[in-house]
Structures are given as C-alpha cells and as structure tokens.
C-alpha atoms as a PDB file:
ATOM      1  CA  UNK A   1      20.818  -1.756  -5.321  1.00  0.00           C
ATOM      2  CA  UNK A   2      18.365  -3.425  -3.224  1.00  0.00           C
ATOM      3  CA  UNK A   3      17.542  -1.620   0.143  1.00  0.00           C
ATOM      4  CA  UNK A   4      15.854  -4.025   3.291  1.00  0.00           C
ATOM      5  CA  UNK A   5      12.166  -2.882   3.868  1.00  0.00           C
ATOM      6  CA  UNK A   6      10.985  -2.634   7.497  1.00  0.00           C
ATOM      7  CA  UNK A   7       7.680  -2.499   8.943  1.00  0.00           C
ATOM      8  CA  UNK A   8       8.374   0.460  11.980  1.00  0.00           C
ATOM      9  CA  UNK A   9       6.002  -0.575  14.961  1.00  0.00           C
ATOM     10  CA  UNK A  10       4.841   3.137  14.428  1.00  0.00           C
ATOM     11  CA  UNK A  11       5.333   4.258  11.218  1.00  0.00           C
ATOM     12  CA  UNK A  12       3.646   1.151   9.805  1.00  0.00           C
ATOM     13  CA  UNK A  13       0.364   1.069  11.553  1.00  0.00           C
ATOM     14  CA  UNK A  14       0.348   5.403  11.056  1.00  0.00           C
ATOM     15  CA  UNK A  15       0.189   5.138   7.255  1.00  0.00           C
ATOM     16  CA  UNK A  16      -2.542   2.040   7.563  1.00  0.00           C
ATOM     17  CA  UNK A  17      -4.762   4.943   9.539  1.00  0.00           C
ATOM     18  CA  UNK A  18      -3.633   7.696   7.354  1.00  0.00           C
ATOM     19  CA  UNK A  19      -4.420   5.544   4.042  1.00  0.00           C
ATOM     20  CA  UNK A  20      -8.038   4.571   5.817  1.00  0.00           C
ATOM     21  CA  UNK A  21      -8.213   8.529   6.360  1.00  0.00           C
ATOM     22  CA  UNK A  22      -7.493   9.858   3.009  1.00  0.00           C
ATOM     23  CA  UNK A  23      -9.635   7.417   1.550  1.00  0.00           C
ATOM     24  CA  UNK A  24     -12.767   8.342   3.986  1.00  0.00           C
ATOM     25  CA  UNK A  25     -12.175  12.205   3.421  1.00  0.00           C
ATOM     26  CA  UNK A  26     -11.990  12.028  -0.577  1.00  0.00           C
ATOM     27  CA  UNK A  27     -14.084   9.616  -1.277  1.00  0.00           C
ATOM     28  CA  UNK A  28     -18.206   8.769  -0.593  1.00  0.00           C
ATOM     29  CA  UNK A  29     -17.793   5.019  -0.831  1.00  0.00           C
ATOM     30  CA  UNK A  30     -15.090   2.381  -1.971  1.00  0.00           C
ATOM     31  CA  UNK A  31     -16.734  -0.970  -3.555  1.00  0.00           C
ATOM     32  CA  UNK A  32     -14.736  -3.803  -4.217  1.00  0.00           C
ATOM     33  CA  UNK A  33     -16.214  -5.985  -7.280  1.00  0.00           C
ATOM     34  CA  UNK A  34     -15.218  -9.501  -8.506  1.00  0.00           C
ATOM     35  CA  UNK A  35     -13.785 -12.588  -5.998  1.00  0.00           C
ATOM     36  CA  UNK A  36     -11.012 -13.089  -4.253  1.00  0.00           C
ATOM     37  CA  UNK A  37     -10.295 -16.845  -3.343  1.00  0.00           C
ATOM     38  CA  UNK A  38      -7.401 -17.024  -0.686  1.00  0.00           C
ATOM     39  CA  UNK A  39      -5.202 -19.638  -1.602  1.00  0.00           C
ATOM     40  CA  UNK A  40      -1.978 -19.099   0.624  1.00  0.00           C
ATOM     41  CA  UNK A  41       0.190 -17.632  -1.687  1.00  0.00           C
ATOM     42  CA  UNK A  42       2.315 -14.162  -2.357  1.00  0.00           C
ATOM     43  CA  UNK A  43       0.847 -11.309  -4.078  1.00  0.00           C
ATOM     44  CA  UNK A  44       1.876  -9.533  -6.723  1.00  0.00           C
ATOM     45  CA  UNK A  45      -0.492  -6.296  -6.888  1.00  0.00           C
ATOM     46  CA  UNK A  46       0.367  -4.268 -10.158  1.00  0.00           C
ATOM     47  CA  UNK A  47      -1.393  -1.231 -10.688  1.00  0.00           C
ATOM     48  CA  UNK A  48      -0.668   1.457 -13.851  1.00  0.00           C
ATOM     49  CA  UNK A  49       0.443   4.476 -12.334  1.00  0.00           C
ATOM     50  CA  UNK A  50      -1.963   7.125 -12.906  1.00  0.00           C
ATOM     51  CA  UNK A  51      -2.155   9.114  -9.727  1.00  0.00           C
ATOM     52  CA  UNK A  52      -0.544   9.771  -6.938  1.00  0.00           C
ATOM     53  CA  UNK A  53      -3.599   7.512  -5.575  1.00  0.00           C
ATOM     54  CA  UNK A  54      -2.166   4.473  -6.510  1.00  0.00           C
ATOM     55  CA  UNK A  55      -0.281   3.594  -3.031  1.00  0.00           C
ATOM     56  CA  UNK A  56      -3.661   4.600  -1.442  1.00  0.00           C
ATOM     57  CA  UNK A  57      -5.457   2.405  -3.215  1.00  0.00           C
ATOM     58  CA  UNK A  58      -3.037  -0.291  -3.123  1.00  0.00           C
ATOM     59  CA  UNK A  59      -2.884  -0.049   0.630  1.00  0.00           C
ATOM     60  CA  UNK A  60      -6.405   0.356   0.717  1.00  0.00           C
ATOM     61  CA  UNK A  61      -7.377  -3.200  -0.838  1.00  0.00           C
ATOM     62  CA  UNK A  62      -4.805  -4.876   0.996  1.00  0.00           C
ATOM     63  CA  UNK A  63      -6.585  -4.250   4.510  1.00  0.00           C
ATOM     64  CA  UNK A  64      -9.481  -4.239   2.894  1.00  0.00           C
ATOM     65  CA  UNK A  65      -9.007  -8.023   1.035  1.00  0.00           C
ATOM     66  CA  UNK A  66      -5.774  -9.553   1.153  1.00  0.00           C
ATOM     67  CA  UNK A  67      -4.709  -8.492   4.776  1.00  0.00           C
ATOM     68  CA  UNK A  68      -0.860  -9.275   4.012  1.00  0.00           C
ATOM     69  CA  UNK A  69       2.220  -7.264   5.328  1.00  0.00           C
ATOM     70  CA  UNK A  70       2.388  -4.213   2.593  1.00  0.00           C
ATOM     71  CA  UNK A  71       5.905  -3.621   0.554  1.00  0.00           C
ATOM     72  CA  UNK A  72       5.653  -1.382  -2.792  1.00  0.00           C
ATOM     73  CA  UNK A  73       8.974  -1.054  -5.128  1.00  0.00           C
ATOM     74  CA  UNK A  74      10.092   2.030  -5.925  1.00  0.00           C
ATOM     75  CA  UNK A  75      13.201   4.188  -8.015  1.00  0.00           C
ATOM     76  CA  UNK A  76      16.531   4.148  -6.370  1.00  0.00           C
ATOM     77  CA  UNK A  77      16.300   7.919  -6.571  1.00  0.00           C
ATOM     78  CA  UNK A  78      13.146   8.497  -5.524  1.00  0.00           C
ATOM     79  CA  UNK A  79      13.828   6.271  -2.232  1.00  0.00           C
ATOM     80  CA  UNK A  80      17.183   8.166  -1.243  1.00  0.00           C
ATOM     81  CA  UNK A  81      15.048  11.668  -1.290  1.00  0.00           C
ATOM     82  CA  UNK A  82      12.156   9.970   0.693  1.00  0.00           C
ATOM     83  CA  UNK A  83      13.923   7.644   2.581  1.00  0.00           C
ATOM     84  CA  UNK A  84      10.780   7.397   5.272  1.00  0.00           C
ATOM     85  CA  UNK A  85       9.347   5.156   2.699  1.00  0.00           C
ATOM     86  CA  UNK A  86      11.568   2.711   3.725  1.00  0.00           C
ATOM     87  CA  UNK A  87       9.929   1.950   6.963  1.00  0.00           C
END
C-alpha cells in the first residue's frame, strides 16, 4: 500500500534544522564535488544504504543543491512503527 506524504508546517522545517544540526555537530566540513546543471526536472536521489546517515545526507544535499520538497520511500513496516515519518 501506498500511504500520502505530507510536509507538516512544523515537523517539516524541524527535521531541515535538525538534519543542518547533526551534520554541523558530527562533522568538520561537508564538500560537495562535481556539477549540478538545473534543468527543471524530478529527482530521483538513490543512495546505498550504509548508515543510518543516509537520510542525513540525503536531506543534507537537497538544501544544500537541489532545494526541492524532500520525500524518501520506505518499508510498509517500518512506516506503521514510525509513523512520524510520514509528515
């Protein structure tokens, strides 16, 4: 089944500060390499799944480059225990 995302007016702008925060805290410095030429068009961001990171990061580089509303897919099972994700 296919649940509706929704961007909370709270929620959504909280995780954009948290993501900023996490990555400030761990990390001394975030470069982003190689061009990005911004042709109107959806994204499709895939990532290998090697940390709990990835959404982070993910996140991260879309403020950072791509500044597009932020959806991620995720197990059926793993959205009905953390059904915050959803917003």
């Amino acid at each position: 089944m296919i649940y509706k995302a929704t961007h909370h007016q709270v929620i959504y702008p909280f995780f954009q500060m948290y993501t900023r925060w996490k990555i400030w805290r761990n990390f001394h410095g975030v470069i982003i390499t190689g061009e990005y030429h911004e042709k109107d068009l959806p994204i499709l961001l895939i990532t290998n799944h090697i940390s709990w990171w990835d959404g982070f990061w993910a996140d991260y580089i879309n403020m950072k480059l791509f500044h597009r509303k932020f959806y991620f897919m995720m197990l059926e099972e793993q959205l009905l225990k953390h059904m915050f994700f959803n917003k």
